[in-house]
PDB file of N, CA and C in Angstrom:
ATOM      1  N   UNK A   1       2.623 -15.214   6.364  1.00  0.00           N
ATOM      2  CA  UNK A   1       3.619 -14.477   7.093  1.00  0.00           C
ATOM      3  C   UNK A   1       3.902 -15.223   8.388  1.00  0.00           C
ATOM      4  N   UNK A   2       4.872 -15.058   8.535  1.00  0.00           N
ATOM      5  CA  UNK A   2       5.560 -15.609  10.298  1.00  0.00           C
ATOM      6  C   UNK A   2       6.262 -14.970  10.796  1.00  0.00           C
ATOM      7  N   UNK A   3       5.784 -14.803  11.817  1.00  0.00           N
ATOM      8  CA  UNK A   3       5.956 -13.403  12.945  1.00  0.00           C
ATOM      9  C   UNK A   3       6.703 -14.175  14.391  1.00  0.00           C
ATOM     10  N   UNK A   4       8.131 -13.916  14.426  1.00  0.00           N
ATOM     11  CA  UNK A   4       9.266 -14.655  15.162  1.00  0.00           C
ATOM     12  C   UNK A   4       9.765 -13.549  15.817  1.00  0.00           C
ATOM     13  N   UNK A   5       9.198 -13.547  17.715  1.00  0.00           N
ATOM     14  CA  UNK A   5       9.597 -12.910  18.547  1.00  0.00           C
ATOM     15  C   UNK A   5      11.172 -13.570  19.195  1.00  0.00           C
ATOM     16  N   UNK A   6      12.015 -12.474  18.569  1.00  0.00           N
ATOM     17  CA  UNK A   6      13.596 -13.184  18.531  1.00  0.00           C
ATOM     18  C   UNK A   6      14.338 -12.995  19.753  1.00  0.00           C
ATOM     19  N   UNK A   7      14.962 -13.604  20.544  1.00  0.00           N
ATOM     20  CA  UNK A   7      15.516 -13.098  22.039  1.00  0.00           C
ATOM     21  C   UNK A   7      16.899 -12.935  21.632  1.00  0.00           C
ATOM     22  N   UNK A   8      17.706 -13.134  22.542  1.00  0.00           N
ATOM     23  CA  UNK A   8      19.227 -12.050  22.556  1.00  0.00           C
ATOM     24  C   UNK A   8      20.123 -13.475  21.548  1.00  0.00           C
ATOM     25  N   UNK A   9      19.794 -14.659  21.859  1.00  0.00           N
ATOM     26  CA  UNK A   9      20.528 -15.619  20.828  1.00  0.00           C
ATOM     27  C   UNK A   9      20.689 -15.263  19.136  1.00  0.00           C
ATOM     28  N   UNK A  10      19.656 -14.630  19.156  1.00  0.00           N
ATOM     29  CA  UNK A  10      19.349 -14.196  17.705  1.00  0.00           C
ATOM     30  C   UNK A  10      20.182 -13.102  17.070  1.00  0.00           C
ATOM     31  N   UNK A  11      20.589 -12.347  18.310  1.00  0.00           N
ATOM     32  CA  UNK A  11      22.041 -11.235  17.725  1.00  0.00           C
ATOM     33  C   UNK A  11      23.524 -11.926  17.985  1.00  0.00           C
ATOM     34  N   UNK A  12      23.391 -13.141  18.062  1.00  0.00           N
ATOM     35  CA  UNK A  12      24.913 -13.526  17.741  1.00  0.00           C
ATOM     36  C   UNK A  12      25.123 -13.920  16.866  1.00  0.00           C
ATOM     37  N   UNK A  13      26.442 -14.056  16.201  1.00  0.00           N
ATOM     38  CA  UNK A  13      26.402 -14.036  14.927  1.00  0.00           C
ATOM     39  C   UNK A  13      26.379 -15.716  14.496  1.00  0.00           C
ATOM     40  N   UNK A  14      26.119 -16.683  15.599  1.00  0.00           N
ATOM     41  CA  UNK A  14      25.847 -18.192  14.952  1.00  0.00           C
ATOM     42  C   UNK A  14      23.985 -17.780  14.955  1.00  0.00           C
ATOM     43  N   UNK A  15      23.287 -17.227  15.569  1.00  0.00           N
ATOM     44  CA  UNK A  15      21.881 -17.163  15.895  1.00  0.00           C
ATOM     45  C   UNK A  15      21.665 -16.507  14.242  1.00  0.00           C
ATOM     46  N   UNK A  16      22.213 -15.225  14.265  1.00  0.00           N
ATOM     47  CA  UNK A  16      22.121 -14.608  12.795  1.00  0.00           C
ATOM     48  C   UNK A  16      22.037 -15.479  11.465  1.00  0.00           C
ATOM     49  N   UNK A  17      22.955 -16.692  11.725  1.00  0.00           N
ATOM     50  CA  UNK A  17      23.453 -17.444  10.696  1.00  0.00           C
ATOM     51  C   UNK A  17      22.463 -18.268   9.996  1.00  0.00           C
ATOM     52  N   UNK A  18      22.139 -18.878  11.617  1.00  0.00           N
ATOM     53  CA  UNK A  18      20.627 -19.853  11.555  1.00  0.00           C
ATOM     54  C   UNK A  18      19.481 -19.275  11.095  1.00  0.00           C
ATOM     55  N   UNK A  19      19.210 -17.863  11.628  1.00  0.00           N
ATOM     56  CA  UNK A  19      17.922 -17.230  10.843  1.00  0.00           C
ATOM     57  C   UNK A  19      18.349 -17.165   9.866  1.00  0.00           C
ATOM     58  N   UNK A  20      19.300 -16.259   8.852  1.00  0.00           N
ATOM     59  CA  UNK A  20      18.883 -15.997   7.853  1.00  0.00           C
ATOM     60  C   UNK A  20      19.193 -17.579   6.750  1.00  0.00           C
ATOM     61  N   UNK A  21      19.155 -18.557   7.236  1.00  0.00           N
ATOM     62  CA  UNK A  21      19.132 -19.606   6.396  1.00  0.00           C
ATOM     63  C   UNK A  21      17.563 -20.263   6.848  1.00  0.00           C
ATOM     64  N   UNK A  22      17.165 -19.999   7.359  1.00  0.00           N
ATOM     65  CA  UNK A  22      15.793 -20.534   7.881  1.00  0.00           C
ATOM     66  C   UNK A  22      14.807 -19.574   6.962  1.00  0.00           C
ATOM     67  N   UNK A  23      15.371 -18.222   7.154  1.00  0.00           N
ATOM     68  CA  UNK A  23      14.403 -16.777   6.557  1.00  0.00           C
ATOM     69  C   UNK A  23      14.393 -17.166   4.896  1.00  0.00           C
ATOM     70  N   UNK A  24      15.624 -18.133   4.291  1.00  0.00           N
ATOM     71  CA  UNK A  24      15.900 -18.718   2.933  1.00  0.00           C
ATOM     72  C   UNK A  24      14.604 -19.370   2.752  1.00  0.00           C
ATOM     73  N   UNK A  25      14.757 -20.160   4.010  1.00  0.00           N
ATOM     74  CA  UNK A  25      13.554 -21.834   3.331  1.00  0.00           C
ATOM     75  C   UNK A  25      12.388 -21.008   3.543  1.00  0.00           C
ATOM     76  N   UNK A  26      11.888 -20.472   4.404  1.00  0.00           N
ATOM     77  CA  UNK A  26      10.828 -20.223   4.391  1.00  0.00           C
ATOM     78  C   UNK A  26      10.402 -19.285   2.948  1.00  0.00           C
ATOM     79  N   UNK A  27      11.409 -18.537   2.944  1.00  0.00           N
ATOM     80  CA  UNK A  27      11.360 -17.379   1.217  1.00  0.00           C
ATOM     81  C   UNK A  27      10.667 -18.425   0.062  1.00  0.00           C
ATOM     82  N   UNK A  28      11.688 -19.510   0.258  1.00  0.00           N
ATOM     83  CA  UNK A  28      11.622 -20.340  -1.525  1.00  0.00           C
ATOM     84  C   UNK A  28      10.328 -21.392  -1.012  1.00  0.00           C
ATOM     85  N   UNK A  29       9.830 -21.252  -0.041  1.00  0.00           N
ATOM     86  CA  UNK A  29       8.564 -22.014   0.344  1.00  0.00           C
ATOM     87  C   UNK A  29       7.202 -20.663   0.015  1.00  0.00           C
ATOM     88  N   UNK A  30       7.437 -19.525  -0.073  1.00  0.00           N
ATOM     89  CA  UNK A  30       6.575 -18.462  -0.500  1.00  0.00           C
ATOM     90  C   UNK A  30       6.258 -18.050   0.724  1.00  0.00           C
ATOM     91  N   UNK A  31       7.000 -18.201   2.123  1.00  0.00           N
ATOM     92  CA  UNK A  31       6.386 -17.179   3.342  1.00  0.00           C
ATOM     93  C   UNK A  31       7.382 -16.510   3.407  1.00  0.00           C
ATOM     94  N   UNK A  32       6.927 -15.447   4.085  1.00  0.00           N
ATOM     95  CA  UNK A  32       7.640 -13.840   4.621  1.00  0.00           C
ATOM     96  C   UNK A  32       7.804 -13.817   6.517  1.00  0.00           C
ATOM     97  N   UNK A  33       8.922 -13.443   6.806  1.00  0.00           N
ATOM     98  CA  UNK A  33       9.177 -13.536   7.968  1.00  0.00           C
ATOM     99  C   UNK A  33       9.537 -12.195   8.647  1.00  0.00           C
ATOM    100  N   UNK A  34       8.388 -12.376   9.660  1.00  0.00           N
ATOM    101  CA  UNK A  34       8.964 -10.746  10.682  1.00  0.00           C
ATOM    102  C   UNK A  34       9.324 -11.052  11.867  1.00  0.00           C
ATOM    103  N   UNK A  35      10.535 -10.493  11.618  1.00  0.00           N
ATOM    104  CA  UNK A  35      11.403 -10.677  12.663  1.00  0.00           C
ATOM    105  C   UNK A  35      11.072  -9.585  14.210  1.00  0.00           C
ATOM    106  N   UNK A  36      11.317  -9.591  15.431  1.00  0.00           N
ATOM    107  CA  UNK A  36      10.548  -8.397  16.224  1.00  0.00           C
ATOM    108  C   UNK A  36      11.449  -8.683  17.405  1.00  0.00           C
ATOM    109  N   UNK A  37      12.058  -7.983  17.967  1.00  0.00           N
ATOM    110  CA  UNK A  37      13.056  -8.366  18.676  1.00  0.00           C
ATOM    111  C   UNK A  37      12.531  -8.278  20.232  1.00  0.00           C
ATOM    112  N   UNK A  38      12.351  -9.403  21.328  1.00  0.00           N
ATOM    113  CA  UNK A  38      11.392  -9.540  22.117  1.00  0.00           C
ATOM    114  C   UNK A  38      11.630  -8.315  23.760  1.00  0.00           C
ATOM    115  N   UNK A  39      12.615  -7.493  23.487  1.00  0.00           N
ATOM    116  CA  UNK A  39      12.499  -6.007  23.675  1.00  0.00           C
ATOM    117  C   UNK A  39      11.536  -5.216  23.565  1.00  0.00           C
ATOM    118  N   UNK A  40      11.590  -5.381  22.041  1.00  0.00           N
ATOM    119  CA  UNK A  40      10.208  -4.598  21.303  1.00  0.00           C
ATOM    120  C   UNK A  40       8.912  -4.405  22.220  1.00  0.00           C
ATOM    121  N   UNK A  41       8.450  -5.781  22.459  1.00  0.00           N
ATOM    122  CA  UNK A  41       7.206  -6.420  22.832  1.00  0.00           C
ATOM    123  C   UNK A  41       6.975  -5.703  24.343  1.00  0.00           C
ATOM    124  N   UNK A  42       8.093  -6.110  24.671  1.00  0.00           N
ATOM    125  CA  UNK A  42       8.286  -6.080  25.915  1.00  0.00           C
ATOM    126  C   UNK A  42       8.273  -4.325  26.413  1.00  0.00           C
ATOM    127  N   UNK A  43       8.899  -3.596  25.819  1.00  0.00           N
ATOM    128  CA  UNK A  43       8.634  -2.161  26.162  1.00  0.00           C
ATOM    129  C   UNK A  43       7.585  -1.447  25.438  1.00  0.00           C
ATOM    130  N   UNK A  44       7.300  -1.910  24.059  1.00  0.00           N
ATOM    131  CA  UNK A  44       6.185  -1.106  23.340  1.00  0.00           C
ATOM    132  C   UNK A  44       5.484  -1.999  22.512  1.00  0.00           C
ATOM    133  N   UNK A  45       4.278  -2.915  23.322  1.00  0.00           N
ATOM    134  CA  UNK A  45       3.636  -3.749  22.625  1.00  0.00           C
ATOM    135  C   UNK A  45       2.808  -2.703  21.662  1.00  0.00           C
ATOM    136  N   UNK A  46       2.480  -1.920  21.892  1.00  0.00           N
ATOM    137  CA  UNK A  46       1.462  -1.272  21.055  1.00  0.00           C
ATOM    138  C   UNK A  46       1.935  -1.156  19.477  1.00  0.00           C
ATOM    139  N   UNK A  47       3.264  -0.281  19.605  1.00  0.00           N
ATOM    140  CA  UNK A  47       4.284  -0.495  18.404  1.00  0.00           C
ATOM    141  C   UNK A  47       4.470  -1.778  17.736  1.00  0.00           C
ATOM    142  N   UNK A  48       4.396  -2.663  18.542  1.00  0.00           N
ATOM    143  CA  UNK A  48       4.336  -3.901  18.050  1.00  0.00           C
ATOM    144  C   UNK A  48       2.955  -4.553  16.945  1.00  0.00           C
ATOM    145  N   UNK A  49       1.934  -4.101  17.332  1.00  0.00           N
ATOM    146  CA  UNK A  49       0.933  -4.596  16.980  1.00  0.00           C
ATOM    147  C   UNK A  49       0.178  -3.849  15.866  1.00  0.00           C
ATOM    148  N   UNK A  50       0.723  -2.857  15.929  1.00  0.00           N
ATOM    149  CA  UNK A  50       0.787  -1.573  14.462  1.00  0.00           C
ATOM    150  C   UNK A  50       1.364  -1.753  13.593  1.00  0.00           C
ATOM    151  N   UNK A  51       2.903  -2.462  13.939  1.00  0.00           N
ATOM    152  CA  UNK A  51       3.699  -3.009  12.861  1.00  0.00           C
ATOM    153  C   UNK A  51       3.308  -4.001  12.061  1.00  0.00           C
ATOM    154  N   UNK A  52       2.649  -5.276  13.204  1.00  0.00           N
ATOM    155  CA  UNK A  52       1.759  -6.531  12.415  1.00  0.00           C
ATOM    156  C   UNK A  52       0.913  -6.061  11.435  1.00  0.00           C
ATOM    157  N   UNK A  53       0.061  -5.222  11.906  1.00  0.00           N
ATOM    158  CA  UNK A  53      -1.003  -4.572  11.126  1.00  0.00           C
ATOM    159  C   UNK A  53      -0.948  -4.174   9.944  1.00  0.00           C
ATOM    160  N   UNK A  54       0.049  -3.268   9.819  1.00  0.00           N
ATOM    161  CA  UNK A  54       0.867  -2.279   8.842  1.00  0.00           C
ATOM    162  C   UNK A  54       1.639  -3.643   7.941  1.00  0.00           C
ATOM    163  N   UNK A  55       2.141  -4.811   8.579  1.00  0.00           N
ATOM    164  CA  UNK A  55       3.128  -5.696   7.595  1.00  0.00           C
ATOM    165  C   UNK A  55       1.992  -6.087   6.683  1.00  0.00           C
ATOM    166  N   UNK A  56       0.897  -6.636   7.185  1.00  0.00           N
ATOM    167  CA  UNK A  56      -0.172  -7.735   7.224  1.00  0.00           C
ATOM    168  C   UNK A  56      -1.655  -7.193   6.717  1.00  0.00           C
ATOM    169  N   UNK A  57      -1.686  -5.857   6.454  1.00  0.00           N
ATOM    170  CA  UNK A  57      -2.549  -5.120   5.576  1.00  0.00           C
ATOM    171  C   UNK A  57      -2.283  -5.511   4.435  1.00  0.00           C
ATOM    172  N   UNK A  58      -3.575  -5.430   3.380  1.00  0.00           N
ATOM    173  CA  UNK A  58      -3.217  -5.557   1.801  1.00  0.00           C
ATOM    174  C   UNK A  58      -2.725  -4.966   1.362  1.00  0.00           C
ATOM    175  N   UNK A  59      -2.424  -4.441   0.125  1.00  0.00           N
ATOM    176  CA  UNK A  59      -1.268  -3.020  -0.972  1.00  0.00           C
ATOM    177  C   UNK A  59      -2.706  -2.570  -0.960  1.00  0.00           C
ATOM    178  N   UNK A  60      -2.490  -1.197  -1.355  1.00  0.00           N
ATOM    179  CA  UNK A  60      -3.455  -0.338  -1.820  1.00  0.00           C
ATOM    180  C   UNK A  60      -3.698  -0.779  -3.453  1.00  0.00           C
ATOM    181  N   UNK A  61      -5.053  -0.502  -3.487  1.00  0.00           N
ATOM    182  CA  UNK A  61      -5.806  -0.829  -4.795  1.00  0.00           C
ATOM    183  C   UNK A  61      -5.242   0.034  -5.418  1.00  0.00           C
ATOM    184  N   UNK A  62      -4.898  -0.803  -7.254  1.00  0.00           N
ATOM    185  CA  UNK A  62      -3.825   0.575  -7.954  1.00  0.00           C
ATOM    186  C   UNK A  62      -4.675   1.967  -8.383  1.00  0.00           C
ATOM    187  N   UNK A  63      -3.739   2.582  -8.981  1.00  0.00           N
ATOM    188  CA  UNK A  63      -4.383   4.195  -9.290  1.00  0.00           C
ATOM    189  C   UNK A  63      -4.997   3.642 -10.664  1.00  0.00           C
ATOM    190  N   UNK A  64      -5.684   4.485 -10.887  1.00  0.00           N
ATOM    191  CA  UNK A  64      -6.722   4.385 -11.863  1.00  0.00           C
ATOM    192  C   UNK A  64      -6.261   5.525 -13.098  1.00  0.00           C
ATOM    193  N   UNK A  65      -6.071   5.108 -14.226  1.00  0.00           N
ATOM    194  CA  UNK A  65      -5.908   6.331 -15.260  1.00  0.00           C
ATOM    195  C   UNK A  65      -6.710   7.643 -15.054  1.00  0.00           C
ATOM    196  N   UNK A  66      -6.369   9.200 -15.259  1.00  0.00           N
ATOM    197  CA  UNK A  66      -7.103   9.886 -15.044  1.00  0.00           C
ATOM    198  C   UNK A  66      -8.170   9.937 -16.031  1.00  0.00           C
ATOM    199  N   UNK A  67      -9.600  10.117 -15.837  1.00  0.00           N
ATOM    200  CA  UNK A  67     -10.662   9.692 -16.547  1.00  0.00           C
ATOM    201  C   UNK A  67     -10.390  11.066 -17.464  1.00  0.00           C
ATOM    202  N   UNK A  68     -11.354  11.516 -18.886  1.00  0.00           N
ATOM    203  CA  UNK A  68     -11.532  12.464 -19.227  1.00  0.00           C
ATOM    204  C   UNK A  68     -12.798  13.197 -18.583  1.00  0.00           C
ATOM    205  N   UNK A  69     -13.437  14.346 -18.915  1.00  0.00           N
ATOM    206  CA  UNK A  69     -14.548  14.837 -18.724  1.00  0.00           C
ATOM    207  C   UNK A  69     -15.683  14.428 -18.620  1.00  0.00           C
ATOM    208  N   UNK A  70     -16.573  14.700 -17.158  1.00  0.00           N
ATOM    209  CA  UNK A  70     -17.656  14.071 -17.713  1.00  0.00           C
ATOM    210  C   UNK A  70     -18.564  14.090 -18.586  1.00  0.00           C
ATOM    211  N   UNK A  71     -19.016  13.541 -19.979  1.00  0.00           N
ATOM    212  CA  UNK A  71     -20.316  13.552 -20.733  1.00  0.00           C
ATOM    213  C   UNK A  71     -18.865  14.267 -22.180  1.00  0.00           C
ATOM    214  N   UNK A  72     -17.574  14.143 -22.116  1.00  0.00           N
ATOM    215  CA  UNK A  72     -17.225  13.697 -22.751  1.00  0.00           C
ATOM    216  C   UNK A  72     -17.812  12.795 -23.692  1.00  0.00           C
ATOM    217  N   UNK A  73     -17.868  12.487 -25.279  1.00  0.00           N
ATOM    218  CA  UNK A  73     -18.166  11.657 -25.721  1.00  0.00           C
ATOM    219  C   UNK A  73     -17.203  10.449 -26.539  1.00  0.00           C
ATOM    220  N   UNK A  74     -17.123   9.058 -26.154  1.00  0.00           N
ATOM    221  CA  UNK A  74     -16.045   8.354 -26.151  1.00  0.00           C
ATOM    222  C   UNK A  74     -15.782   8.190 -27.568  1.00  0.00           C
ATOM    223  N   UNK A  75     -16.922   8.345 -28.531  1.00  0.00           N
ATOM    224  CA  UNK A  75     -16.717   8.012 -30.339  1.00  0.00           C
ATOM    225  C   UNK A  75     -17.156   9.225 -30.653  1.00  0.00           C
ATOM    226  N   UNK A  76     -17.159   9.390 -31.776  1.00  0.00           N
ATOM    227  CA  UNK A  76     -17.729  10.852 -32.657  1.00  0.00           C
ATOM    228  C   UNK A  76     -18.563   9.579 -33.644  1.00  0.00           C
ATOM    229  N   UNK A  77     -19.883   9.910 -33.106  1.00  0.00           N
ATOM    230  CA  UNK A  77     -20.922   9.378 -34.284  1.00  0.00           C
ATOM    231  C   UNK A  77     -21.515  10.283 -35.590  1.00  0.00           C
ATOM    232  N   UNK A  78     -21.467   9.655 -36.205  1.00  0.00           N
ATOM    233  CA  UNK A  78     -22.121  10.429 -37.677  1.00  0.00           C
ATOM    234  C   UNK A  78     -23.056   9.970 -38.020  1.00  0.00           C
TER     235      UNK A  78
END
């Protein structure tokens, strides 16, 4: 991941242009880009650093089929 604290160049629309062709290469290179607009930082670092956290955490481990009963028996022996 790459984490790009963006200043006011970045909302014009040549700045726009350049990121999202940069946000390309980096895509088809296999990184992910967070963008954070240096406002952000600047009035609510905390928010900021929750967001990293929250981007930059793993997925949750998947759900698991619901089991049957316990002592259920999995074959019928004879």
């Amino acid at each position: 991941m790459i984490i790009e604290i963006d200043g006011y160049h970045h909302t014009t629309p040549e700045g726009a242009a350049r990121d999202a062709e940069r946000d390309g290469w980096f895509a088809a290179e296999g990184y992910r880009v967070l963008r954070i607009p240096e406002k952000h930082v600047r009035d609510d670092l905390r928010a900021v650093v929750e967001r990293i956290a929250a981007e930059t955490a793993p997925p949750p481990s998947p759900t698991l089929p619901p089991s049957r009963e316990q002592g259920e028996p999995r074959y019928l022996v004879r």
